[in-house]
N, C-alpha and C. Protein backbone atom coordinates (compact mmCIF):
# COMPACT_ATOMS: atom_id res chain seq x y z
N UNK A 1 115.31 88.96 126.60
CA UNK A 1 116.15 88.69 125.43
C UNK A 1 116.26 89.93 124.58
N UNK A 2 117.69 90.49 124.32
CA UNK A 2 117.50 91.60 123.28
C UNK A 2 117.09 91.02 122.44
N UNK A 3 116.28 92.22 121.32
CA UNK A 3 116.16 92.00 120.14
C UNK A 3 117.36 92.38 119.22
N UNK A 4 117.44 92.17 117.81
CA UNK A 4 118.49 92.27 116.45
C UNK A 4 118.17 93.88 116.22
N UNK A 5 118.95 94.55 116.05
CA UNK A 5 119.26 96.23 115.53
C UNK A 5 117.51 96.36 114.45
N UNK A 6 117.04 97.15 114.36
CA UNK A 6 115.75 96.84 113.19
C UNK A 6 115.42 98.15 112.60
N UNK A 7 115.75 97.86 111.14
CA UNK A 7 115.57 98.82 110.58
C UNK A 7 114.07 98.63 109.78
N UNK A 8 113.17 99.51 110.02
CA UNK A 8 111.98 99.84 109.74
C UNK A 8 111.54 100.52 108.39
N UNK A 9 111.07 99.29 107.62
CA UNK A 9 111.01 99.71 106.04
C UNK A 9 109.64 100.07 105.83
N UNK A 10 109.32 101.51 104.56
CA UNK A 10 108.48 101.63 104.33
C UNK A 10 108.45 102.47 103.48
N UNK A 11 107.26 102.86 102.58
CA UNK A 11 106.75 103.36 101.97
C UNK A 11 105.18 103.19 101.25
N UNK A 12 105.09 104.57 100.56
CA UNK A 12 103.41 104.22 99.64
C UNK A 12 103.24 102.69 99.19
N UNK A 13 102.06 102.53 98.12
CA UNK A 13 102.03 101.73 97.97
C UNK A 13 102.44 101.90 96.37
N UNK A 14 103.19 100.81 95.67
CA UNK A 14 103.54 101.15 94.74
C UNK A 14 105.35 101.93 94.74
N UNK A 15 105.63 102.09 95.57
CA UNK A 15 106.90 102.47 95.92
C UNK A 15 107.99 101.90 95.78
N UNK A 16 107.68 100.40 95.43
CA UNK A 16 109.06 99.72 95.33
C UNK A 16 109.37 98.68 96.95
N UNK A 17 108.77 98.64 97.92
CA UNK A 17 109.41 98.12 99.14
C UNK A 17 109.41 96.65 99.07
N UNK A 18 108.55 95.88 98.37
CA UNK A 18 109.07 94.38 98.32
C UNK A 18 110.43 94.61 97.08
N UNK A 19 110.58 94.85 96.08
CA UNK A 19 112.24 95.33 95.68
C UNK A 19 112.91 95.13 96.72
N UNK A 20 112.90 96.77 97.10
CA UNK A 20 114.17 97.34 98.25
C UNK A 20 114.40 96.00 99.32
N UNK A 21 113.12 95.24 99.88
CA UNK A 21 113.21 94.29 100.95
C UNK A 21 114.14 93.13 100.24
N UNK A 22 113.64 92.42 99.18
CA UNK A 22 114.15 91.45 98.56
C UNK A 22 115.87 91.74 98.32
N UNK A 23 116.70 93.18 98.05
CA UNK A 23 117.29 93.30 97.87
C UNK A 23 118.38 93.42 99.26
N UNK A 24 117.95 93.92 100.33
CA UNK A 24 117.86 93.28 101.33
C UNK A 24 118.73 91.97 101.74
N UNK A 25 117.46 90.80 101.80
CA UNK A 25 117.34 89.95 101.89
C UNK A 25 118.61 88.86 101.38
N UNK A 26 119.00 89.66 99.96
CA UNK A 26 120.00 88.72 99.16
C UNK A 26 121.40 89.33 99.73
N UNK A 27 121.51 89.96 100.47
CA UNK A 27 122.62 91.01 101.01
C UNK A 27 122.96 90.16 102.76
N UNK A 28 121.79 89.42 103.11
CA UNK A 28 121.98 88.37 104.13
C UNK A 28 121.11 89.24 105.00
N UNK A 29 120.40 90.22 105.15
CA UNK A 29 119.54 90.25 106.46
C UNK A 29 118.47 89.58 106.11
N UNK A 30 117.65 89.55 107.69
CA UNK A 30 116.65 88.94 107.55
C UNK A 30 115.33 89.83 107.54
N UNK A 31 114.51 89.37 106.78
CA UNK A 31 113.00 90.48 106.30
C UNK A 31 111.78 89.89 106.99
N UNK A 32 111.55 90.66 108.17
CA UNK A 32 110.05 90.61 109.06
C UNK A 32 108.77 91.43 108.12
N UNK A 33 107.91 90.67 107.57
CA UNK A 33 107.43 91.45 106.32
C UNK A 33 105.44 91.39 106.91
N UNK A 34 105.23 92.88 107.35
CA UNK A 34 103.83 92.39 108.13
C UNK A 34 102.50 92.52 107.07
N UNK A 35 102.94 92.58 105.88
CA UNK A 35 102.06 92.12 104.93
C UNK A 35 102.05 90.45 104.62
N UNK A 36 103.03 89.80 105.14
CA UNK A 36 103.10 88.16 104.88
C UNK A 36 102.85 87.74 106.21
N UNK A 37 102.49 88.72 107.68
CA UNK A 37 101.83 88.05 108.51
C UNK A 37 100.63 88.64 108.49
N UNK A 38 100.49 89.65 107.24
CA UNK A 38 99.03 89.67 107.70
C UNK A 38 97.95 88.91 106.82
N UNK A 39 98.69 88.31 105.67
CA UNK A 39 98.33 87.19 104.40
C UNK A 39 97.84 85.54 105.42
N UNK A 40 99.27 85.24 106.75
CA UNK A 40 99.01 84.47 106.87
C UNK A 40 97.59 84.56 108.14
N UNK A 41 97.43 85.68 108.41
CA UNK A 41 96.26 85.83 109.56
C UNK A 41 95.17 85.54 109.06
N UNK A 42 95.11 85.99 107.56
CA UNK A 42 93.48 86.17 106.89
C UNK A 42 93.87 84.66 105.72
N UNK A 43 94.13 83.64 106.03
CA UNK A 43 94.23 82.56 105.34
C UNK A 43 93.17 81.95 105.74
N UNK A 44 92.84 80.97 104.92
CA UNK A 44 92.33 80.00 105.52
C UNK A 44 92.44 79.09 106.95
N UNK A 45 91.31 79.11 107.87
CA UNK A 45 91.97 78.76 108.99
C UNK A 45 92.83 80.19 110.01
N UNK A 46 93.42 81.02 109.20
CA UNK A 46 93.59 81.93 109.93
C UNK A 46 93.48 82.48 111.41
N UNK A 47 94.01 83.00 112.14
CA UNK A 47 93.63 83.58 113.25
C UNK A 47 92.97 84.91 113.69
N UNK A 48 92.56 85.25 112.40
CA UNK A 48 91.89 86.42 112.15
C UNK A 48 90.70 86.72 111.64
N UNK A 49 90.41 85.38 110.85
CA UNK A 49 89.20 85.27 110.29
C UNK A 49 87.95 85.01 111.03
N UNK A 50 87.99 84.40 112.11
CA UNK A 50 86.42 84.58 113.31
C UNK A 50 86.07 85.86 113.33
N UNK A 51 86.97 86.74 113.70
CA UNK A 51 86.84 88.58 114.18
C UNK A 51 86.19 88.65 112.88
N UNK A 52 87.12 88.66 111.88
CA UNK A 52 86.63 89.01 110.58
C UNK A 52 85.18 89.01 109.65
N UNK A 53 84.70 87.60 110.38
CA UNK A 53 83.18 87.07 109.65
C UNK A 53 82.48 88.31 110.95
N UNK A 54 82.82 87.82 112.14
CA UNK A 54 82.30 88.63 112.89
C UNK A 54 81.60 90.16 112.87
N UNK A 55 82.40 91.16 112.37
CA UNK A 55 82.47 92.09 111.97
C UNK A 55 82.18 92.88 110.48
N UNK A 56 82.20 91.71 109.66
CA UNK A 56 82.17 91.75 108.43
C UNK A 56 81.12 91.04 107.57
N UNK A 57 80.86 89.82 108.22
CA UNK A 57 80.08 88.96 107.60
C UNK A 57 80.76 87.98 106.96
N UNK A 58 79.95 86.92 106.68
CA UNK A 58 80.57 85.83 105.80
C UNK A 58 80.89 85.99 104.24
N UNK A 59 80.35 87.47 103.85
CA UNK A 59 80.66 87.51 102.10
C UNK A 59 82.12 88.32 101.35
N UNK A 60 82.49 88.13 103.08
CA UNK A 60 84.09 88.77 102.64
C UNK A 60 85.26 87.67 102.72
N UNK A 61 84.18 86.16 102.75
CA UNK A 61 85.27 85.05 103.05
C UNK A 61 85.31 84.40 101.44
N UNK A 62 86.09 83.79 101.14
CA UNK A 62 86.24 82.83 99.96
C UNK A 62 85.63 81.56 100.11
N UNK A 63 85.73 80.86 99.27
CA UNK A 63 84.99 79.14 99.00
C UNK A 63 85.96 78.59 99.74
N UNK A 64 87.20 78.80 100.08
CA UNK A 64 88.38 78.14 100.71
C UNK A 64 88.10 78.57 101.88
N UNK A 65 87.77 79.36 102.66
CA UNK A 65 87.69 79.89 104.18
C UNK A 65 88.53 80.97 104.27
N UNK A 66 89.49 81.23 103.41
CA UNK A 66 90.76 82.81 103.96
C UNK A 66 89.69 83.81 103.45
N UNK A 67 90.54 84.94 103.60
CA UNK A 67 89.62 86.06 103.23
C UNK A 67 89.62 86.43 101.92
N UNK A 68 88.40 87.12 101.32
CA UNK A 68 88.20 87.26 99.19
C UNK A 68 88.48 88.96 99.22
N UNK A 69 90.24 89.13 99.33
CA UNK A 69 90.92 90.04 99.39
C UNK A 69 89.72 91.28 97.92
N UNK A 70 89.95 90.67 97.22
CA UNK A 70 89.29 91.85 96.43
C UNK A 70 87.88 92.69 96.53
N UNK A 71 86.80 91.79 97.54
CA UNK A 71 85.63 91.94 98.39
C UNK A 71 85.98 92.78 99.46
N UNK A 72 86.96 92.58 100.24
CA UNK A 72 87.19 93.54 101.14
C UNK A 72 87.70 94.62 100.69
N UNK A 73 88.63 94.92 99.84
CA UNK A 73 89.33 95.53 99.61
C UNK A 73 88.25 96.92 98.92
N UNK A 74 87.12 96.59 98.17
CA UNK A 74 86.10 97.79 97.55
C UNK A 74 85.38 98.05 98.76
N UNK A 75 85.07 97.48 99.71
CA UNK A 75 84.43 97.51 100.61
C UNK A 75 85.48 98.71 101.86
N UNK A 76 86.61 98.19 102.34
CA UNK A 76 87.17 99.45 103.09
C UNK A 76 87.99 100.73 102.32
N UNK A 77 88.07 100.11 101.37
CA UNK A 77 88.76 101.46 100.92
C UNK A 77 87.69 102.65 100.48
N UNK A 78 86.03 101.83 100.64
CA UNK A 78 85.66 103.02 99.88
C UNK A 78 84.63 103.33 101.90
N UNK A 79 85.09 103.19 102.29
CA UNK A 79 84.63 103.66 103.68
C UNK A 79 86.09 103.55 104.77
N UNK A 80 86.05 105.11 105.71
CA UNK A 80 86.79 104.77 106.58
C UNK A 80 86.47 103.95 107.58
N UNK A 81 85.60 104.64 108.00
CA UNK A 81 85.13 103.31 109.48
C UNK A 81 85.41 102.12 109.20
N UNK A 82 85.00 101.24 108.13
CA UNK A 82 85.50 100.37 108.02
C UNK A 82 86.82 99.70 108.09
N UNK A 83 87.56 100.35 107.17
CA UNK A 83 88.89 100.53 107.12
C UNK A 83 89.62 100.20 108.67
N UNK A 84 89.27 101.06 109.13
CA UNK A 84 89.61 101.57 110.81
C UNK A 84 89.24 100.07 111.77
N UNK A 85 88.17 99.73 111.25
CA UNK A 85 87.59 98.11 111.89
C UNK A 85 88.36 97.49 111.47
N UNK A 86 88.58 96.75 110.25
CA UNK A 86 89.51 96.03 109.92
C UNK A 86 90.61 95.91 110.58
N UNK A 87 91.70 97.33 110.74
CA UNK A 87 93.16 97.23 111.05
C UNK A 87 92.89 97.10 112.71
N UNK A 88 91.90 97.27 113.30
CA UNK A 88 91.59 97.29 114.60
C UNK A 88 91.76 95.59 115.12
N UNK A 89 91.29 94.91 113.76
CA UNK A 89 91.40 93.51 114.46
C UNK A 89 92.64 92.87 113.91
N UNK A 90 93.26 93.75 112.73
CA UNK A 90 94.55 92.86 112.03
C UNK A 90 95.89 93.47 113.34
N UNK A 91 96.12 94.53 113.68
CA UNK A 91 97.65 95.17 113.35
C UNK A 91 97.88 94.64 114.76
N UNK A 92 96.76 94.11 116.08
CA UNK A 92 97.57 93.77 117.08
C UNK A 92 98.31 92.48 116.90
N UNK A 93 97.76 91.47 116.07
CA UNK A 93 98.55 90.42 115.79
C UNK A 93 99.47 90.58 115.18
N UNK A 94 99.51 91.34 114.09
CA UNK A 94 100.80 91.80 113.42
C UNK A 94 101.86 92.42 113.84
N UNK A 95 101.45 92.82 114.97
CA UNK A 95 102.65 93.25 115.82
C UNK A 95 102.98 92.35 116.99
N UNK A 96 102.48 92.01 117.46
CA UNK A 96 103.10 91.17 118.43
C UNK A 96 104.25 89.76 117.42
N UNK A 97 103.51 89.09 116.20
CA UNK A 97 104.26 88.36 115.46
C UNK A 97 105.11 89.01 115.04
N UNK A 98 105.35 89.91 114.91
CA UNK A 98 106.51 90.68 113.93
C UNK A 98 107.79 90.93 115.30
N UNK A 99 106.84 91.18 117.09
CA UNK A 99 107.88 91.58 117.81
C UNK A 99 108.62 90.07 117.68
N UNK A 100 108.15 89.59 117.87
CA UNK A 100 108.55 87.61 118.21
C UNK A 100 109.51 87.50 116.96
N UNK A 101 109.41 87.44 115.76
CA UNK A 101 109.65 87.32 114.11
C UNK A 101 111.19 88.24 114.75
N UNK A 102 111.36 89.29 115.43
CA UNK A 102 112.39 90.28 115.30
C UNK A 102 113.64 89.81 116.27
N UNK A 103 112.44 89.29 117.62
CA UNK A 103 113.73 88.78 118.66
C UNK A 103 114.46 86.89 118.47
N UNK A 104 113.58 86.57 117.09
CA UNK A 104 114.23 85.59 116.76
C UNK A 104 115.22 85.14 115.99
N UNK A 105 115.26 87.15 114.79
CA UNK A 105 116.24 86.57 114.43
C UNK A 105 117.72 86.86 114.69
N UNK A 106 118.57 86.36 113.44
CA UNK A 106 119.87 85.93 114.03
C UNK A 106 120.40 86.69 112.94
N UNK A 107 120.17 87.84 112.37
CA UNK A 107 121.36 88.33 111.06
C UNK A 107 122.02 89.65 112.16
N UNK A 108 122.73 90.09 111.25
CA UNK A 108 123.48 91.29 111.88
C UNK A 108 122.33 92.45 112.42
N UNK A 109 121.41 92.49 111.58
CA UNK A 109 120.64 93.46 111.39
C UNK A 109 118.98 93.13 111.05
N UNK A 110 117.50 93.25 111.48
CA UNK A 110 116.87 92.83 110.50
C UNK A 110 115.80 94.32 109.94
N UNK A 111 115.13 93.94 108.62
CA UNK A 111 114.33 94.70 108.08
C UNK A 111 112.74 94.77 108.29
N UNK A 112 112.20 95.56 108.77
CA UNK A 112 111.07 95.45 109.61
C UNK A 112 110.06 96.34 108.06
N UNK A 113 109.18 95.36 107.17
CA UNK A 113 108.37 95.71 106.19
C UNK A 113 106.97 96.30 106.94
N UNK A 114 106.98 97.69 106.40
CA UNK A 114 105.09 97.81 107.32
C UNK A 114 105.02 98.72 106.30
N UNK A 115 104.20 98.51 105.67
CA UNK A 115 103.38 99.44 104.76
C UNK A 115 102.84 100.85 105.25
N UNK A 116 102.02 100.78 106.21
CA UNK A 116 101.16 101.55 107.12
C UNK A 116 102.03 102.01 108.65
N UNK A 117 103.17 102.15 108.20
CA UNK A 117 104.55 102.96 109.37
C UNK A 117 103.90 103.72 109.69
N UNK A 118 103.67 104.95 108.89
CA UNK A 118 103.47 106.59 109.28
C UNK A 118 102.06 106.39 110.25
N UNK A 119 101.30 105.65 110.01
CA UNK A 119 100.06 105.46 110.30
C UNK A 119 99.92 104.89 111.71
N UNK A 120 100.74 103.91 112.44
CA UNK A 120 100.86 102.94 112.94
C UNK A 120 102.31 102.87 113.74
N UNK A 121 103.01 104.43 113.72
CA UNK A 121 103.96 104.44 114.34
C UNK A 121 104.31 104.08 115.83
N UNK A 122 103.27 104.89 116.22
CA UNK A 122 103.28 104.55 117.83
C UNK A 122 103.58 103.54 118.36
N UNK A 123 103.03 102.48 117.49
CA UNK A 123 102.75 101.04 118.18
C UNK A 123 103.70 100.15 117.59
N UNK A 124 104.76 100.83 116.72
CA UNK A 124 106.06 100.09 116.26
C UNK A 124 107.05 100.97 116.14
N UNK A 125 107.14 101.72 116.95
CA UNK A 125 108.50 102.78 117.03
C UNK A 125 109.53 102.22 118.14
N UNK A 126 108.46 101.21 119.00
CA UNK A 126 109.79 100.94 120.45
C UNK A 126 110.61 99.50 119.69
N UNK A 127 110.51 99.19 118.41
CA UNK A 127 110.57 97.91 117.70
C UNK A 127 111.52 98.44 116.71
N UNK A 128 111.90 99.28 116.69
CA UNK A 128 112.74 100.22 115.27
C UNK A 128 114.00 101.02 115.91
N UNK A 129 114.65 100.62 115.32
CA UNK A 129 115.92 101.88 115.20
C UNK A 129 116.00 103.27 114.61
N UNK A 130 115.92 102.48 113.23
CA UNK A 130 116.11 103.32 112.01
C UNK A 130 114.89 103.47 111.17
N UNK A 131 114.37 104.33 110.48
CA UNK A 131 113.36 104.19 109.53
C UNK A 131 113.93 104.30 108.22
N UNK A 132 113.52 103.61 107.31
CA UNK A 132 113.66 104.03 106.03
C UNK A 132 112.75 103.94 105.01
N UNK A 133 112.20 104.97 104.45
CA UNK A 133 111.83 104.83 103.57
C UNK A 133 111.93 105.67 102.29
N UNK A 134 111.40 104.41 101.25
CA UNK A 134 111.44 104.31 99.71
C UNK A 134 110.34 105.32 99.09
N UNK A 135 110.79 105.66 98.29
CA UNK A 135 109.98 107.21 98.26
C UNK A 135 110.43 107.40 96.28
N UNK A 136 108.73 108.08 95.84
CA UNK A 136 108.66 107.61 94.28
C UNK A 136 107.42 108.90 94.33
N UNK A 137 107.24 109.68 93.13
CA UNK A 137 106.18 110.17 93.00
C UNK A 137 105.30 109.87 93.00
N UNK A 138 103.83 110.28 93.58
CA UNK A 138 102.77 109.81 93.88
C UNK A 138 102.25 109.08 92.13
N UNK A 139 102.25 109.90 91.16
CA UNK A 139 101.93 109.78 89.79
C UNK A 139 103.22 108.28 89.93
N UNK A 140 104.03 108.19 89.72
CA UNK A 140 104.48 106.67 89.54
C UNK A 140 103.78 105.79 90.74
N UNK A 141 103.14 106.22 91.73
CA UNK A 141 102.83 105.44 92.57
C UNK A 141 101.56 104.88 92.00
N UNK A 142 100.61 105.55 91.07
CA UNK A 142 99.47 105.52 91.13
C UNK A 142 99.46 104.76 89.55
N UNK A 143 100.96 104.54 88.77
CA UNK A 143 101.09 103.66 87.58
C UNK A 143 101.27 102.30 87.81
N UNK A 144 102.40 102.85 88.89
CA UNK A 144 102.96 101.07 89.23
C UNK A 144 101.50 100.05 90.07
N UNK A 145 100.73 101.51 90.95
CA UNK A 145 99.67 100.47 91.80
C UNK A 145 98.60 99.80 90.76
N UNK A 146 98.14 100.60 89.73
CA UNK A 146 97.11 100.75 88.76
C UNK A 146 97.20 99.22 87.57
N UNK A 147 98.83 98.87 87.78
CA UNK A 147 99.35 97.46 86.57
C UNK A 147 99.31 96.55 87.34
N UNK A 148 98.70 96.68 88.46
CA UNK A 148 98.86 95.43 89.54
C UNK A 148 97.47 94.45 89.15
N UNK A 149 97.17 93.24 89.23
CA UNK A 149 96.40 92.39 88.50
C UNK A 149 95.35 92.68 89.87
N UNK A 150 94.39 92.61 88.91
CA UNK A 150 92.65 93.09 89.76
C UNK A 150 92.52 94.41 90.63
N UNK A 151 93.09 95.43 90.37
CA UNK A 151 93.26 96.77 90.57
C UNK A 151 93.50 97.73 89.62
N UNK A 152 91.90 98.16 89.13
CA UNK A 152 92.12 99.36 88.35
C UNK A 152 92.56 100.58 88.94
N UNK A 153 92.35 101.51 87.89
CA UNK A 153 92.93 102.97 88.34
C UNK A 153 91.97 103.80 89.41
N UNK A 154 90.46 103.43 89.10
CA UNK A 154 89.85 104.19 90.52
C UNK A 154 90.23 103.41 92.25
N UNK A 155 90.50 102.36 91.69
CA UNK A 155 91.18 101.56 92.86
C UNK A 155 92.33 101.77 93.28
N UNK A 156 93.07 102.37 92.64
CA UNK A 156 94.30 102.36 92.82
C UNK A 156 94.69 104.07 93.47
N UNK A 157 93.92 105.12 92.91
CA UNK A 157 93.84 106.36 93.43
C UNK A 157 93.15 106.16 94.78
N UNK A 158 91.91 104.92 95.08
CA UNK A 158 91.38 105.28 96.77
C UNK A 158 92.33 104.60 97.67
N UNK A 159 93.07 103.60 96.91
CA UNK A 159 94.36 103.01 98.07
C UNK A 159 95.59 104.54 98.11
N UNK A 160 95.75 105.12 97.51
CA UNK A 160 96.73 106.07 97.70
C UNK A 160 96.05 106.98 98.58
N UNK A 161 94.67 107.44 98.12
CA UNK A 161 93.91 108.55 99.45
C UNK A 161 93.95 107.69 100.49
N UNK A 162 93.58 106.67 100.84
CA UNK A 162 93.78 106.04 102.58
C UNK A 162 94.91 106.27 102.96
N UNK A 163 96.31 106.05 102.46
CA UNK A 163 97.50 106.15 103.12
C UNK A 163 97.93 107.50 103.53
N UNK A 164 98.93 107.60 104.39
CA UNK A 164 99.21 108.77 105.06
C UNK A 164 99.97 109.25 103.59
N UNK A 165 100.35 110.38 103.59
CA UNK A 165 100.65 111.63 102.71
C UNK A 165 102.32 111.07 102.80
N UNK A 166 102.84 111.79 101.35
CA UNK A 166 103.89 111.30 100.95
C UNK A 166 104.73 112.32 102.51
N UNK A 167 104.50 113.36 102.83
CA UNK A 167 105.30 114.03 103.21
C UNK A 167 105.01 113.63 105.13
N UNK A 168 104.33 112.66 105.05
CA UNK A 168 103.97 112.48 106.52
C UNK A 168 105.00 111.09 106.70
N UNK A 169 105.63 110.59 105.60
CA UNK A 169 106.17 109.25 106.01
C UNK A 169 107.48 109.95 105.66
N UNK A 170 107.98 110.69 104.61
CA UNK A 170 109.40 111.51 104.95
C UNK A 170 109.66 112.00 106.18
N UNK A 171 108.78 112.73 106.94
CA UNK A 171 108.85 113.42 107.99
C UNK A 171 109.44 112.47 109.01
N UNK A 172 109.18 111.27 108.56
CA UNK A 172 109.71 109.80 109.65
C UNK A 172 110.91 109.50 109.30
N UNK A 173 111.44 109.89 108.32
CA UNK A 173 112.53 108.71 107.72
C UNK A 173 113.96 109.09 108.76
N UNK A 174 114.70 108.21 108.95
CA UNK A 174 116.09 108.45 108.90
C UNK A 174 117.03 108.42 107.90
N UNK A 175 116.38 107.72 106.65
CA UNK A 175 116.98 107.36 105.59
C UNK A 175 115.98 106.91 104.53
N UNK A 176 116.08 107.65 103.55
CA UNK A 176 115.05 107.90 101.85
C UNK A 176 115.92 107.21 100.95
N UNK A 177 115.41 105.89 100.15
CA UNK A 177 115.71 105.43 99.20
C UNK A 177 114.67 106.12 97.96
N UNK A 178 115.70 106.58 97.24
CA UNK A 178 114.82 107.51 95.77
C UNK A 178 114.45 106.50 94.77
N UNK A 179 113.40 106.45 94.75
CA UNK A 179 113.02 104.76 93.81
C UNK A 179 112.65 105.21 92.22
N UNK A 180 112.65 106.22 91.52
CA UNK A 180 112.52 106.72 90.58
C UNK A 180 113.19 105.96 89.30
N UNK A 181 114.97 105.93 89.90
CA UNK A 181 115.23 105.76 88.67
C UNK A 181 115.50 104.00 88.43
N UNK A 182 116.76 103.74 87.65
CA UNK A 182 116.96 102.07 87.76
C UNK A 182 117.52 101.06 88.54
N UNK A 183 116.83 99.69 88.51
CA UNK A 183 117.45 99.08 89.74
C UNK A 183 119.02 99.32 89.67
N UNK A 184 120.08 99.37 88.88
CA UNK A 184 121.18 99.92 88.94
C UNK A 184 121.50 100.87 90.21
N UNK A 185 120.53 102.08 90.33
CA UNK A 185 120.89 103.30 91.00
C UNK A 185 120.36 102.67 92.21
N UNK A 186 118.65 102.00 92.18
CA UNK A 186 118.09 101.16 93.23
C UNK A 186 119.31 100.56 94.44
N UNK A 187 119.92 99.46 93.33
CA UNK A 187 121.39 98.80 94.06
C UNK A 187 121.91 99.20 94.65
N UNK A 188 122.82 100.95 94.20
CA UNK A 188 123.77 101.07 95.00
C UNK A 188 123.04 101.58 95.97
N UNK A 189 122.05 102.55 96.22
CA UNK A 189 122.19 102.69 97.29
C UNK A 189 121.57 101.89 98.72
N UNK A 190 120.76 100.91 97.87
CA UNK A 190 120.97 99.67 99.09
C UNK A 190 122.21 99.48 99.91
N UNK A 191 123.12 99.07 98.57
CA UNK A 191 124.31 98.54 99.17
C UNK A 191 125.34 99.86 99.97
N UNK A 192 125.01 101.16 99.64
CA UNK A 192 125.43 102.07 100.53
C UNK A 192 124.66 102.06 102.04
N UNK A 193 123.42 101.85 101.86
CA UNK A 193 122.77 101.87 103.52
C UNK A 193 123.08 100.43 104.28
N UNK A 194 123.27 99.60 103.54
CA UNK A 194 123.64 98.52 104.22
C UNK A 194 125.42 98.27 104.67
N UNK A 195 125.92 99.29 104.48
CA UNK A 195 127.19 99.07 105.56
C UNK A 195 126.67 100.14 106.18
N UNK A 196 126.03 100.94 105.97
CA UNK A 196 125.72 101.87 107.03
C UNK A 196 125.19 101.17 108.36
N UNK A 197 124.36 100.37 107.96
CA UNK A 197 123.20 99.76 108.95
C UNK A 197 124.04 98.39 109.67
N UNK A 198 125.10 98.04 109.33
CA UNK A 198 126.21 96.87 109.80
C UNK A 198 126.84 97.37 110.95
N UNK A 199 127.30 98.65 110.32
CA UNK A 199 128.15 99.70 111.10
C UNK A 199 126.87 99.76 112.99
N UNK A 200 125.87 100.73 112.27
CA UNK A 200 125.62 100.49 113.33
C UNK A 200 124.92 99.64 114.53
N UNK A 201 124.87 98.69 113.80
CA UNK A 201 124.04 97.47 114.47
C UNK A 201 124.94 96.51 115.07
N UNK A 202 126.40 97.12 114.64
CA UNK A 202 127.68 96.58 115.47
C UNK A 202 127.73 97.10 116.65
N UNK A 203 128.05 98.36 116.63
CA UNK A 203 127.75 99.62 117.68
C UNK A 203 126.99 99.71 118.73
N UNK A 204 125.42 99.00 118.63
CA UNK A 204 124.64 98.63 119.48
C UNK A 204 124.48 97.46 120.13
N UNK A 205 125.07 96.75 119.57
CA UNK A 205 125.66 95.48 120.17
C UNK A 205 126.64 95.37 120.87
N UNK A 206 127.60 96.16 120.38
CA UNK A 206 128.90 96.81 121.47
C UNK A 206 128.12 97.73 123.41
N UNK A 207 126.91 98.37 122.51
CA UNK A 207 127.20 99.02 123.93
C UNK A 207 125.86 98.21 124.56
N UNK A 208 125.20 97.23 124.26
CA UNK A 208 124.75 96.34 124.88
C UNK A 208 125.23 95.41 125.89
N UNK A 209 126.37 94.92 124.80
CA UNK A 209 127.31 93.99 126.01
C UNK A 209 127.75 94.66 127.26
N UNK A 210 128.34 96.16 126.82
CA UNK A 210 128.98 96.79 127.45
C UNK A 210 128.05 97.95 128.76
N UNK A 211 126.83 97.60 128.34
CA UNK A 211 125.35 98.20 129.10
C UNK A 211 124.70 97.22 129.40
N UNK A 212 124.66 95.83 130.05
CA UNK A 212 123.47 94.61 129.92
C UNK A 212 122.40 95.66 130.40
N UNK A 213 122.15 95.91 131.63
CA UNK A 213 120.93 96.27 132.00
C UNK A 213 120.29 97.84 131.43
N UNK A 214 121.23 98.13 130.34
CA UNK A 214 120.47 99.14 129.49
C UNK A 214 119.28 98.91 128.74
């Protein structure tokens, strides 16, 4: 079964990409978002959470059974190895749901959310067309991450040192949304990449029909 044209969203953290996605979204594509499969892995009941106690212990679980995001969260960010364990047991599920999530859907085009692109390319580049990412100074990255509820500012500077470097996820892009100024400016150029991305997700569908066994 082909999959839908997929444009591959990303950026820092703090960058703006649930925005840009949501905006998206109201424009009629559809948003494969692998931070909301990786919310639903480490839920309660989860399919992630055995590995998890496993590896981790039981004091990174909640009174509910999902995982006590803010326990883990001081815990890998302030060690790599850890870190590295963690995504070792999250990102194969997250990718395989996200391939499934992509060949199911049905818009012209869909938006493929991964936080951790630059990081994690390899293993979601044969899943992508296009890359784009949303791109903001590290200093606004480290305001907007810092106002986020139960994340201070030393927290918020070791989530920016884990991620790959601003200039390692440009180096990927096919297309940079400048998130600086207002959703106004935000808008248009959504709505400029999105006939872009119509255009060619027509195009590939054209030479699909016109290529089956390509």
């Amino acid at each position: 079964m082909a999959r839908a044209f997929c444009v591959g969203l990303t950026g820092g953290v703090g960058a703006g990409k649930s925005t840009v996605a949501q905006s998206f979204s109201r424009l009629g594509c559809e948003i494969v978002d692998t931070d909301v499969i990786a919310h639903a892995l480490t839920a309660p009941g989860g399919l992630a959470i055995p590995a998890i106690v496993e590896a981790f212990g039981s004091d990174v679980v909640a009174r509910d059974g999902g995982l006590d995001r803010a326990a883990m969260r001081a815990r890998v960010f302030a060690d790599t190895a850890l870190r590295e364990r963690l995504e070792a047991i999250l990102h194969p599920h997250i990718r395989a749901q996200a391939e499934q999530a992509i060949r199911r859907a049905g818009s012209a085009y869909v938006v493929l959310v991964v936080p951790l692109l630059a990081e994690h390319i390899h293993a979601y580049r044969p899943l992508i067309d296009r890359v784009l990412v949303v791109d903001c100074t590290p200093e606004l990255q480290l305001r907007r991450t810092a106002a986020r509820p139960g994340i201070d500012e030393a927290q918020a500077r070791a989530i920016l040192a884990a991620q790959a470097s601003r200039s390692s996820r440009l180096a990927l892009a096919d297309d940079v949304i400048d998130n600086e100024g207002g959703l106004a400016e935000l808008e248009r150029q959504i709505a400029r990449l999105h006939g872009s991305y119509l255009a060619l997700a027509s195009r590939a569908s054209e030479k699909t029909r016109n290529n089956p066994l390509q």
